[in-house]
C-alpha atoms as a PDB file:
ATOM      1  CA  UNK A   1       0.000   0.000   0.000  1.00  0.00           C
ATOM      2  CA  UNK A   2       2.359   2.269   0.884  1.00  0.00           C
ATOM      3  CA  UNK A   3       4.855   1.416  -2.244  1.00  0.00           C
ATOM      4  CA  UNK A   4       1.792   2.271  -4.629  1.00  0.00           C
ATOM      5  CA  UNK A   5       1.238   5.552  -2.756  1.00  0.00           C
ATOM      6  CA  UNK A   6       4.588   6.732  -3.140  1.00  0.00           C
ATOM      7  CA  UNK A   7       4.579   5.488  -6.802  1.00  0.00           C
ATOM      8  CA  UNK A   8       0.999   7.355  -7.481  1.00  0.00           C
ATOM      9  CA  UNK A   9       2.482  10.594  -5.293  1.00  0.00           C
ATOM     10  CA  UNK A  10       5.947  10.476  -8.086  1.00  0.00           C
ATOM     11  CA  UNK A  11       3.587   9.959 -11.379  1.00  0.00           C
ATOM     12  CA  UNK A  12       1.281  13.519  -9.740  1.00  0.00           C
ATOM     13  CA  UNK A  13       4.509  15.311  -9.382  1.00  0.00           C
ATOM     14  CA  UNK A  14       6.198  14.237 -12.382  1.00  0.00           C
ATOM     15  CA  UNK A  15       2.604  15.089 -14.177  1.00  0.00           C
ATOM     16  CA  UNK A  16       2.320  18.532 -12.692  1.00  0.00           C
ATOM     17  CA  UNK A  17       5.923  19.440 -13.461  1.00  0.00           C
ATOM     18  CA  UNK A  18       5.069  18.631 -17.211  1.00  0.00           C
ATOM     19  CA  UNK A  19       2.270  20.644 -17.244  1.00  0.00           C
ATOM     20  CA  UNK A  20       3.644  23.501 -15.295  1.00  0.00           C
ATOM     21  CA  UNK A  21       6.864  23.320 -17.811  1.00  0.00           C
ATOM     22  CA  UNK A  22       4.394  23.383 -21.132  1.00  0.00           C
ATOM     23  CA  UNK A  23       2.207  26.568 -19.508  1.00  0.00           C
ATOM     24  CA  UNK A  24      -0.262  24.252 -19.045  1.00  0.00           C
ATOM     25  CA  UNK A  25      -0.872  24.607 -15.368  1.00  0.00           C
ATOM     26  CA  UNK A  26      -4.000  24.979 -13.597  1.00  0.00           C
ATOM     27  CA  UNK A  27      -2.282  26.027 -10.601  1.00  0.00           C
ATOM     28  CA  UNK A  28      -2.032  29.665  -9.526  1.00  0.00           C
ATOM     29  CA  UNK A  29       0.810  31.430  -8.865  1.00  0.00           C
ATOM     30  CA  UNK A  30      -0.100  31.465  -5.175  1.00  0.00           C
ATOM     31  CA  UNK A  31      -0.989  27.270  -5.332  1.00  0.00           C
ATOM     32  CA  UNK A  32       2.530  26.989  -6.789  1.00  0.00           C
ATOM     33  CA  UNK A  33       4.467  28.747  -3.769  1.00  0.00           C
ATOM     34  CA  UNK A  34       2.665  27.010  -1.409  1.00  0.00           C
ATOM     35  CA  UNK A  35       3.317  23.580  -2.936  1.00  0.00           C
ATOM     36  CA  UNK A  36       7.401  24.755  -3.269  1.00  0.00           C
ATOM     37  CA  UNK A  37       6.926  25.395   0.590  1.00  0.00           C
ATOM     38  CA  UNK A  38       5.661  22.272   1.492  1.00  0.00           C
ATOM     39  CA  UNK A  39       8.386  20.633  -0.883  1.00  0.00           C
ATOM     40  CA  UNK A  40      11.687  22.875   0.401  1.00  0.00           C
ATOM     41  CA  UNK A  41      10.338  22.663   4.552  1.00  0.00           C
ATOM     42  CA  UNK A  42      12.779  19.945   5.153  1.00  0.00           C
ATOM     43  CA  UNK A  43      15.250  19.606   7.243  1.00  0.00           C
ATOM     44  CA  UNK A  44      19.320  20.074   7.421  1.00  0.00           C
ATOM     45  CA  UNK A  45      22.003  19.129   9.514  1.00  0.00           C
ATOM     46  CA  UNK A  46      25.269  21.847   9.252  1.00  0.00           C
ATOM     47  CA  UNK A  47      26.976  19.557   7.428  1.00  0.00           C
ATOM     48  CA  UNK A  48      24.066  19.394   4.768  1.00  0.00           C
ATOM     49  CA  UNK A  49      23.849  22.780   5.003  1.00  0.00           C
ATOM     50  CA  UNK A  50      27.351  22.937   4.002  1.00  0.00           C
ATOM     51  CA  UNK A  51      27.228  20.681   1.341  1.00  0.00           C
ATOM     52  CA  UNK A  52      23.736  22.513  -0.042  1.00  0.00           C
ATOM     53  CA  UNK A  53      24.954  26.318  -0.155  1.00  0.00           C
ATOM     54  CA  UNK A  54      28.607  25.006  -1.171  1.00  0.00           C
ATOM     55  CA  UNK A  55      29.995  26.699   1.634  1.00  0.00           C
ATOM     56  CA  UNK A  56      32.765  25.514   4.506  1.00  0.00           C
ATOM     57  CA  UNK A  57      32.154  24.896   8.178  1.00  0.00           C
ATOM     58  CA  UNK A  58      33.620  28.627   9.126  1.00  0.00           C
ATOM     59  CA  UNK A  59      31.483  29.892   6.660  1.00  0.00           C
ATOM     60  CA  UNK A  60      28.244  28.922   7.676  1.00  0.00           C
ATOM     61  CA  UNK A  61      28.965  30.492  10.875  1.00  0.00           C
ATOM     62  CA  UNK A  62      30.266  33.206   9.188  1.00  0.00           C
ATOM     63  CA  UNK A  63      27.364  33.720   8.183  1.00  0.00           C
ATOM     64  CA  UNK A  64      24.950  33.077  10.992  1.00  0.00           C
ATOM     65  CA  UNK A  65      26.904  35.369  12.953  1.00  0.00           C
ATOM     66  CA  UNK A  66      26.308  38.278  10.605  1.00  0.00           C
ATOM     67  CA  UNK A  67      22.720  37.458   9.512  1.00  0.00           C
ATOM     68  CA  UNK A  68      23.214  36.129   6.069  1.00  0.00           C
ATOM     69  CA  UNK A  69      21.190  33.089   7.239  1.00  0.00           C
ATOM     70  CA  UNK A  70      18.746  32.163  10.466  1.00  0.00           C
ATOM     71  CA  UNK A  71      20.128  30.481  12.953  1.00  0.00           C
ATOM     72  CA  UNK A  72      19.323  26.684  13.654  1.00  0.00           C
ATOM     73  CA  UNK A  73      16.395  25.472  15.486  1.00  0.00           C
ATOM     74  CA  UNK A  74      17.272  23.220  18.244  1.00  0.00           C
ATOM     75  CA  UNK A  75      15.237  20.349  18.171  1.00  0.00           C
ATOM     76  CA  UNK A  76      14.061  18.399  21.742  1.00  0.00           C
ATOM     77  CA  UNK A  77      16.051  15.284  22.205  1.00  0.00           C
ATOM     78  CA  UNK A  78      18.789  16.226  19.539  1.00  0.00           C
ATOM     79  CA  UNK A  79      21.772  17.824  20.189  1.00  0.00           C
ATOM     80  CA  UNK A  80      22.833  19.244  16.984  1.00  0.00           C
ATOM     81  CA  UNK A  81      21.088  22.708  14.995  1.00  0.00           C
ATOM     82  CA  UNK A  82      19.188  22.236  12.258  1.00  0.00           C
ATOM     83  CA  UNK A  83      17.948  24.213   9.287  1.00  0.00           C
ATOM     84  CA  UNK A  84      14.545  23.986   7.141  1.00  0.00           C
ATOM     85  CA  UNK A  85      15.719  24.716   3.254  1.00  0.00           C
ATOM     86  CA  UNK A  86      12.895  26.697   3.057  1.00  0.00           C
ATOM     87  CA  UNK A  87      14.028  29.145   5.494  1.00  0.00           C
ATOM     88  CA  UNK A  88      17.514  29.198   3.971  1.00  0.00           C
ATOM     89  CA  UNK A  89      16.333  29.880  -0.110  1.00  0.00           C
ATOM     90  CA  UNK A  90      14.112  32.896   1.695  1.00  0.00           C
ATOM     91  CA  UNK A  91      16.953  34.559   3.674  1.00  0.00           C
ATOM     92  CA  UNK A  92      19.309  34.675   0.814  1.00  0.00           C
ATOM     93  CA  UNK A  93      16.605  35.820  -1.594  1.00  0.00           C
ATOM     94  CA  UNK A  94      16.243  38.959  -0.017  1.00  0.00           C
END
């Protein structure tokens, strides 16, 4: 059951990329941001972080430390930071 949602869940996606790529969307503009929200609100450790915005360790506190991007949300019962994507493409759009 849960294989054939995941494989109905990748043939909508795939589908709506298609049509959204041909101008052929039914979505609105406001439908698509909230669908690339729900898509980028995932998580990151520092190191994928790192790896994501190509930077170095230093660097990403580099730029915490002046702002560039939000801090990291510490999570109960973890000890390390982490980051939602979402919050990182927004603080380096501006």
């Amino acid at each position: 059951m849960k294989q054939d949602l995941s494989k109905l869940l990748a043939n909508t996606m795939i589908e709506v990329a298609n049509n959204i790529k041909a101008g052929n969307s039914h979505l609105s503009e406001q439908e698509q941001s909230e669908i690339l929200d729900m898509l980028t609100h995932t998580s990151m450790s520092a190191e994928e972080v790192c790896v994501y915005l190509h930077i170095s360790r230093p660097t990403l506190t580099n730029y915490v430390r002046n702002g560039t991007i939000p801090k990291g949300h510490k999570l109960r019962g973890r000890n390390e930071l982490i980051w939602f994507k979402d919050e990182l493409i927004n603080a380096l759009k501006d």
